[in-house]
N, C-alpha and C. Protein backbone atom coordinates (compact mmCIF):
# COMPACT_ATOMS: atom_id res chain seq x y z
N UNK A 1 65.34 71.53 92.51
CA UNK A 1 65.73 72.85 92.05
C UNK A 1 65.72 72.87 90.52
N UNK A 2 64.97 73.86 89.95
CA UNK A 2 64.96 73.65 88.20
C UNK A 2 66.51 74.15 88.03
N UNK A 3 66.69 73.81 86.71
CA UNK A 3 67.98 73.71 85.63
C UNK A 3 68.10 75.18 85.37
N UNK A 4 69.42 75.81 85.35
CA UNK A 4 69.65 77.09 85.06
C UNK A 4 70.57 76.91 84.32
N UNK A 5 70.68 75.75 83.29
CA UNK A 5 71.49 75.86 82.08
C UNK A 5 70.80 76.39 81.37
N UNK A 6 71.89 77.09 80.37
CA UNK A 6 71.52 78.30 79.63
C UNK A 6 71.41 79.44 80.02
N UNK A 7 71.08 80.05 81.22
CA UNK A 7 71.17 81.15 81.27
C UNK A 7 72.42 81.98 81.63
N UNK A 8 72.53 82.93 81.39
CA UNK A 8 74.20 84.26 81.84
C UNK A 8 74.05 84.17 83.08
N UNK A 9 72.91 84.58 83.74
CA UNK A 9 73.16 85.30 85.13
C UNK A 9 71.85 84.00 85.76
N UNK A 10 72.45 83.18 86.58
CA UNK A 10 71.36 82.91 87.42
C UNK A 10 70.83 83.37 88.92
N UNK A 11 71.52 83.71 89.95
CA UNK A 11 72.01 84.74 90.82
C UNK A 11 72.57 85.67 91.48
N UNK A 12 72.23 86.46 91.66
CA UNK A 12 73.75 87.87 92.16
C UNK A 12 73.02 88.37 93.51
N UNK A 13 74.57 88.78 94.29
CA UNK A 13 74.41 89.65 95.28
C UNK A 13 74.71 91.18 94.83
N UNK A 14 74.42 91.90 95.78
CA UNK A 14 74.77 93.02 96.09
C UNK A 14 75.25 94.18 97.12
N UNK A 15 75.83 94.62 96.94
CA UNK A 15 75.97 95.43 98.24
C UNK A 15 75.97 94.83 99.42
N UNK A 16 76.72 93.81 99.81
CA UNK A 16 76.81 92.91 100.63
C UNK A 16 78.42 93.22 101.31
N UNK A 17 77.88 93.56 102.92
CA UNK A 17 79.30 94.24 103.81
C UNK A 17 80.08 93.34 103.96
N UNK A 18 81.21 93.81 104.01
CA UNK A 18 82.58 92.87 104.41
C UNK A 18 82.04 91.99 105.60
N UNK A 19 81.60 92.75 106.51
CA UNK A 19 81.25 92.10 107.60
C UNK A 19 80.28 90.69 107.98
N UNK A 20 79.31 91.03 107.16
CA UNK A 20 78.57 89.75 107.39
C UNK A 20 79.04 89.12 106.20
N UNK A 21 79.81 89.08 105.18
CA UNK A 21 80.90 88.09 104.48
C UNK A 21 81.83 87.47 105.72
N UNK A 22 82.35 88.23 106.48
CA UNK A 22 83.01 87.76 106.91
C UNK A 22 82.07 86.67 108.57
N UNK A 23 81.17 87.18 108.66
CA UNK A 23 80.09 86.38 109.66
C UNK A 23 79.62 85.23 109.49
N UNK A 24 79.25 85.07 108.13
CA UNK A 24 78.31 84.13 107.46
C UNK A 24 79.26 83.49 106.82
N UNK A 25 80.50 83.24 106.51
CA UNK A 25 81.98 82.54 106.23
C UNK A 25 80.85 80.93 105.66
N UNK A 26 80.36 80.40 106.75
CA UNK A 26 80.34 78.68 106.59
C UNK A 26 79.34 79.14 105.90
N UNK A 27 77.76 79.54 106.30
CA UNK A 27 76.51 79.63 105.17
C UNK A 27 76.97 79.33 103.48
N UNK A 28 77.42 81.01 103.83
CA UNK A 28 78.16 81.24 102.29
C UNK A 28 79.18 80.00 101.39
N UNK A 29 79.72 79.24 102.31
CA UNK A 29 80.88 78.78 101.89
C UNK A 29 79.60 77.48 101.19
N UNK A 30 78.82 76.89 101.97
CA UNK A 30 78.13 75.95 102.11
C UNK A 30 77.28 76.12 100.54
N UNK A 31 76.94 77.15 100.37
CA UNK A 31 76.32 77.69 99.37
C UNK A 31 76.41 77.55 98.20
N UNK A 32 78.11 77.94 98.02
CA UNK A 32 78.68 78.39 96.63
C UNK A 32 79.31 76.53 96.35
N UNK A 33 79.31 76.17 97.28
CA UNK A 33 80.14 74.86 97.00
C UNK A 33 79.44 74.01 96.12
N UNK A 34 80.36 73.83 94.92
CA UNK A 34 80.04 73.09 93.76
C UNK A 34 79.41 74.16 92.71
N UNK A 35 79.16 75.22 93.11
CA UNK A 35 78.44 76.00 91.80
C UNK A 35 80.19 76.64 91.18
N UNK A 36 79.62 76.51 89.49
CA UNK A 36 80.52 77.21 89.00
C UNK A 36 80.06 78.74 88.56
N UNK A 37 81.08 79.97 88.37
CA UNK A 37 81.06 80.68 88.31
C UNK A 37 81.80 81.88 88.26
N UNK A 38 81.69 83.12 88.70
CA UNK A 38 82.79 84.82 88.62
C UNK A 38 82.18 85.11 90.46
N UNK A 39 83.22 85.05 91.04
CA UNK A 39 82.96 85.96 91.99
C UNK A 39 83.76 86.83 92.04
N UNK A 40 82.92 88.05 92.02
CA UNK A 40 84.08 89.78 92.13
C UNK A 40 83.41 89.96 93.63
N UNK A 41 85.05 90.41 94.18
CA UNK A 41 84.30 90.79 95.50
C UNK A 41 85.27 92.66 95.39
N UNK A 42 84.85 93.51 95.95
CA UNK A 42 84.75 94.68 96.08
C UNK A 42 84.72 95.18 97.16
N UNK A 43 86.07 96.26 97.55
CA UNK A 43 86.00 97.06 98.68
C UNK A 43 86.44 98.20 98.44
N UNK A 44 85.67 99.11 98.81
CA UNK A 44 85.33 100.23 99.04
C UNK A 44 85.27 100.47 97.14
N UNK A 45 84.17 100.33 96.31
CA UNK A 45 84.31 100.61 95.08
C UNK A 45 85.44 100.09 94.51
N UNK A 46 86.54 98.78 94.64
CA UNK A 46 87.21 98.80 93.97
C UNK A 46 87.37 97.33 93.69
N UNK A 47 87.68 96.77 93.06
CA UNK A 47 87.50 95.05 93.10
C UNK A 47 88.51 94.49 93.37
């Protein structure tokens, strides 16, 4: 996987439902583990 030091933004979601957040629990979890970072999570427009 190349180096994404240096950059602000290396990936983002969007518009992503409560629901399959709440489906995909292990994927996701599996995912983020070890990356540092901001997660804002948001419901209904509000964070």
């Amino acid at each position: 996987m190349p180096s994404n030091k240096g950059q602000l933004v290396s990936q983002h979601l969007e518009n992503i439902s409560r629901a399959a957040l709440e489906n995909y629990q292990g994927i996701l979890k599996e995912y983020v583990k070890g990356r540092h970072g901001v997660y804002a999570l948001y419901i209904k427009g509000h964070l």
